[in-house]
C-alpha atoms as a PDB file:
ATOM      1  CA  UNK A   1      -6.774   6.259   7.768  1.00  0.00           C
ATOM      2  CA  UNK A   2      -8.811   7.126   4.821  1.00  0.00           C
ATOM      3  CA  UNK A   3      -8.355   4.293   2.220  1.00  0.00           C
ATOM      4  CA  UNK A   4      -7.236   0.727   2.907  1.00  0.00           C
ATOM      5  CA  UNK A   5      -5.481  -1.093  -0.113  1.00  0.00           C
ATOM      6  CA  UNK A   6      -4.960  -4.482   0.131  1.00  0.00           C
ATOM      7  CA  UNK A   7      -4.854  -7.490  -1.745  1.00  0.00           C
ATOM      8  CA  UNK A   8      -7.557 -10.541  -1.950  1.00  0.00           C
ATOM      9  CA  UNK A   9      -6.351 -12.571   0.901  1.00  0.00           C
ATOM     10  CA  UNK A  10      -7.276  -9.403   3.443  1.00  0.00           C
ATOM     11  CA  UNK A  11     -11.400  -9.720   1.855  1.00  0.00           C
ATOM     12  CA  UNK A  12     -13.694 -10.440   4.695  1.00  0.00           C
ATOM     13  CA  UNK A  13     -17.218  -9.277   5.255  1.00  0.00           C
ATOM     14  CA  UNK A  14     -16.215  -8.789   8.845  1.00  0.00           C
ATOM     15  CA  UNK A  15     -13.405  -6.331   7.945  1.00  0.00           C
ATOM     16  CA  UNK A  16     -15.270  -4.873   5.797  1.00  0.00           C
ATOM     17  CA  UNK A  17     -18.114  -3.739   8.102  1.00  0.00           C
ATOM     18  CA  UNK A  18     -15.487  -2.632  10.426  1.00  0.00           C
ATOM     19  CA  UNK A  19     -13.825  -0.342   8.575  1.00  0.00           C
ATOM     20  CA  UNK A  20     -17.192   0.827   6.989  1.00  0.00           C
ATOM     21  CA  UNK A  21     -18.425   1.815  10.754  1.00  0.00           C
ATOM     22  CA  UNK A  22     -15.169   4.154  10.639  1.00  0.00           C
ATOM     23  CA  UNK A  23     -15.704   5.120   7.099  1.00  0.00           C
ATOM     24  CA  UNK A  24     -12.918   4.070   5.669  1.00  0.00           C
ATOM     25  CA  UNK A  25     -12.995   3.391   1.724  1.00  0.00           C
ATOM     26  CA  UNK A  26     -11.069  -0.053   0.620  1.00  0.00           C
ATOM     27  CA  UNK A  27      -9.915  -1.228  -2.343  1.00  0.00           C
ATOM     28  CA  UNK A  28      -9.761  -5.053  -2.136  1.00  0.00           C
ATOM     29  CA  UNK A  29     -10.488  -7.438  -4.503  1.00  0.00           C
ATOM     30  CA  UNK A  30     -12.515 -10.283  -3.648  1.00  0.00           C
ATOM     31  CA  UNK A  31     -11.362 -13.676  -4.601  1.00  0.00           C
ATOM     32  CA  UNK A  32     -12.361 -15.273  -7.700  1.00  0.00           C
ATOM     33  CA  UNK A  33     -14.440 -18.005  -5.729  1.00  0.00           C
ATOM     34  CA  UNK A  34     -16.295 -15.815  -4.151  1.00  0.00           C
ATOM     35  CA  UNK A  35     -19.517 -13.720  -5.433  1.00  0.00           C
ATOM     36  CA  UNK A  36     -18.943 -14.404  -9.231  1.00  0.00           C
ATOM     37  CA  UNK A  37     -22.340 -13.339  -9.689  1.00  0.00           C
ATOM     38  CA  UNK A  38     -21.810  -9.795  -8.677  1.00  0.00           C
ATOM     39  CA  UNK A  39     -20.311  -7.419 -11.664  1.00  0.00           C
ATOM     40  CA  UNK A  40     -20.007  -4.460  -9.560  1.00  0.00           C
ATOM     41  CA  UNK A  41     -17.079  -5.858  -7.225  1.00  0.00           C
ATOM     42  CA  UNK A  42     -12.911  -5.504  -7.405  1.00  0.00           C
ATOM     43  CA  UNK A  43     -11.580  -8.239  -9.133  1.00  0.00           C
ATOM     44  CA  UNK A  44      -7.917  -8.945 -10.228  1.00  0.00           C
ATOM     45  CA  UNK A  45      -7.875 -12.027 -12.904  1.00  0.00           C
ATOM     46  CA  UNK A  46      -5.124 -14.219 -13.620  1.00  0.00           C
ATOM     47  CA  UNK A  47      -3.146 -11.296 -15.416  1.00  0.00           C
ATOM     48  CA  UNK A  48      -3.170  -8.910 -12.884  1.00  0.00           C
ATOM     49  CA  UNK A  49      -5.875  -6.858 -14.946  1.00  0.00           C
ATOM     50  CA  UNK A  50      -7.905  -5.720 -12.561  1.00  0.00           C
ATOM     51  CA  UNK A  51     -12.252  -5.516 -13.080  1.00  0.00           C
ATOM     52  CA  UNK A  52     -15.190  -3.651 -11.554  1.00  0.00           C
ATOM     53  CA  UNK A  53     -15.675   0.171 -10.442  1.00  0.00           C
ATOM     54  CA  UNK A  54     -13.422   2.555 -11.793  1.00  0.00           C
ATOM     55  CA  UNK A  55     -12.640   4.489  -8.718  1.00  0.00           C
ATOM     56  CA  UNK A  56     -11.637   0.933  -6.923  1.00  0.00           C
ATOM     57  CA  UNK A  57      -9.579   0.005  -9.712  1.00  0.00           C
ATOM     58  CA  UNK A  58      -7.539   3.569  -9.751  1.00  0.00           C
ATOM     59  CA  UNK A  59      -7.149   3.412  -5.947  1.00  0.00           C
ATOM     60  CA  UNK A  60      -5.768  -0.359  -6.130  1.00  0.00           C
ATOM     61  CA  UNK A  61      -3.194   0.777  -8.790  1.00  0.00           C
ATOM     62  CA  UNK A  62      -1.574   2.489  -6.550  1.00  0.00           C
ATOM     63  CA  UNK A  63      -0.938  -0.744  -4.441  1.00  0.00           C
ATOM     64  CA  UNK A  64       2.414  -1.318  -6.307  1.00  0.00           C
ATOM     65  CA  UNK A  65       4.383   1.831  -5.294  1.00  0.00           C
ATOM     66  CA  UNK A  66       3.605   1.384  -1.718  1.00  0.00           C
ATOM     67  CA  UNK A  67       4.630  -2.534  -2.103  1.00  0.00           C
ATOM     68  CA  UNK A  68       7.465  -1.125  -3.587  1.00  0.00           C
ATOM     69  CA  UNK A  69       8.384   1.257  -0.477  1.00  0.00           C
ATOM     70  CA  UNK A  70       7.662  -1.855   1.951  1.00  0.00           C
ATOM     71  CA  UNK A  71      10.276  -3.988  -0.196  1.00  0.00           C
ATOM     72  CA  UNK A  72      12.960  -0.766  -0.074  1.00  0.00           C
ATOM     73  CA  UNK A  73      12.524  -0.244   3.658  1.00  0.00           C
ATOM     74  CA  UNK A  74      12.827  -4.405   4.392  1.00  0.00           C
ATOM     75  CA  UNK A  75      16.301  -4.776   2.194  1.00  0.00           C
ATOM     76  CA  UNK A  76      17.783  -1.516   2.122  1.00  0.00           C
ATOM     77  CA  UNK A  77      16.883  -0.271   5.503  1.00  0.00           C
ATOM     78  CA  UNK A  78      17.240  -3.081   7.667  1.00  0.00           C
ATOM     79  CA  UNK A  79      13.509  -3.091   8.601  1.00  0.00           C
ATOM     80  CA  UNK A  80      13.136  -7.192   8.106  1.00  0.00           C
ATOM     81  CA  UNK A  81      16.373  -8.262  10.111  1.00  0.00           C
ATOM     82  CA  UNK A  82      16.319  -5.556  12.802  1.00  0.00           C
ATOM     83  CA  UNK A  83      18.263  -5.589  16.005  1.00  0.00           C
ATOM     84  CA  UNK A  84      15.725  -3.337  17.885  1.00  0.00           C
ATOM     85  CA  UNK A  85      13.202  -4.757  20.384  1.00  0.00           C
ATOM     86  CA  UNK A  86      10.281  -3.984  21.598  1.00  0.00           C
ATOM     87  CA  UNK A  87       7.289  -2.137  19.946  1.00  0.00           C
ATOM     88  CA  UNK A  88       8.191   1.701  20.759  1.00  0.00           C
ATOM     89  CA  UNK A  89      12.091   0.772  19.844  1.00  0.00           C
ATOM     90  CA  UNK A  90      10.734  -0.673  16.807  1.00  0.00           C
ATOM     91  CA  UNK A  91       8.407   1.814  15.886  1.00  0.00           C
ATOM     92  CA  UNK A  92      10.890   4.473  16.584  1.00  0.00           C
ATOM     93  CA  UNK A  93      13.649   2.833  14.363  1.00  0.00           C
ATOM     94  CA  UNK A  94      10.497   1.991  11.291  1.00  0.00           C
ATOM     95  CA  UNK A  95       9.917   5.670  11.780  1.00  0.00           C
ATOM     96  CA  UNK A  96      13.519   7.279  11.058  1.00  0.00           C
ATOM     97  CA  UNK A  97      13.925   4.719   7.911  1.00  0.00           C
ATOM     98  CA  UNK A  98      10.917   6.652   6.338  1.00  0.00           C
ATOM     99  CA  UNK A  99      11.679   9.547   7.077  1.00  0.00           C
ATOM    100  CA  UNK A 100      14.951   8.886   5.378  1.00  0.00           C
ATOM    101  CA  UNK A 101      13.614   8.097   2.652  1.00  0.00           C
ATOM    102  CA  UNK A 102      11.278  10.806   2.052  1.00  0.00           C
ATOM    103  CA  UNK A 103      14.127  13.047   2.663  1.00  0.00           C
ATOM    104  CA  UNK A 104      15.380  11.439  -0.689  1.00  0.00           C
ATOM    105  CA  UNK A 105      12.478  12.696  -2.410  1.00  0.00           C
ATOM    106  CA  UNK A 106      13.114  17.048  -2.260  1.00  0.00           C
ATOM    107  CA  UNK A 107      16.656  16.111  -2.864  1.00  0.00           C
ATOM    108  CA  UNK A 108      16.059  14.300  -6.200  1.00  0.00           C
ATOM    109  CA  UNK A 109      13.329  16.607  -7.391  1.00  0.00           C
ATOM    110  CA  UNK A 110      15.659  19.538  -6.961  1.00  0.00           C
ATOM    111  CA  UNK A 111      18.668  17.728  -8.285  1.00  0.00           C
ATOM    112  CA  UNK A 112      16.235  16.954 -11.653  1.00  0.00           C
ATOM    113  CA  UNK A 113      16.510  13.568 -11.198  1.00  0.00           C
ATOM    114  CA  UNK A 114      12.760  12.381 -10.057  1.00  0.00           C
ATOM    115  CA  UNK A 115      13.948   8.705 -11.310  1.00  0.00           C
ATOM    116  CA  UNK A 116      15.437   8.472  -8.075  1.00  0.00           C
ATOM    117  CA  UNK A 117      12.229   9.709  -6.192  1.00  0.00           C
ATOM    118  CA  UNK A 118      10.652   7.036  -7.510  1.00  0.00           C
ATOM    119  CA  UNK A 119       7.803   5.625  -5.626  1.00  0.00           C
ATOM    120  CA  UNK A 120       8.009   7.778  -2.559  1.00  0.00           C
ATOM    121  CA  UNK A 121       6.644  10.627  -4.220  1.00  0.00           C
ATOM    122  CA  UNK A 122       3.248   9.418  -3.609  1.00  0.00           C
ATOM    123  CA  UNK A 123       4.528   8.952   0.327  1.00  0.00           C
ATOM    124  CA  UNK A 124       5.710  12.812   0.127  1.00  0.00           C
ATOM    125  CA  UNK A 125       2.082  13.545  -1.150  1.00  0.00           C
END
């Protein structure tokens, strides 16, 4: 893992320093209660605007196409009611949904329709 994304409830020094000691790069906010003082940190207001370093602010864009993949693969895919147990069975069956879905991707590029590739094409990247 390279970059973590994640909204404000995921902010904690200690995960912080952890995934600094494996340098990963995050992008998430910090609540507004927290460090007001400090100009140079993520912030998303009331609005959803978000505030502070560019780079951290073009990285947490992103957030909302892979929330949007999440939400696909829950309701269309069957990946929030499930009838697989256990971890591998699971991971095997959240696995073959994905790669469903980025099989979508070549087929709606080359069909001219990248409407329908939609978020994934930053998956497929």
């Amino acid at each position: 893992m390279k970059t973590l994304v994640a909204d404000s409830q995921y902010s904690s020094r200690k995960l912080g320093e952890q995934l600094s000691a494996h340098n990963v790069k995050t992008a998430i906010p910090y609540p507004s209660n927290q460090d007001k003082e400090k100009k140079t940190l993520l912030r998303v207001d009331k609005y959803f605007r978000t505030h502070g370093p560019a780079c951290e602010r073009q990285t947490y864009t992103q957030r909302g196409a892979v929330e949007r993949v999440n939400s696909r693969l829950k309701e269309q895919l069957c990946l929030e009611r499930h009838r697989a147990r256990g971890l591998k069975r699971i991971t095997i069956h959240a696995l073959l949904c994905i790669i469903a879905m980025l099989l979508n991707v070549p087929t709606a590029l080359r069909l001219n329709r990248p409407e329908k590739a939609g978020s994934l094409t930053m998956l497929a990247r």
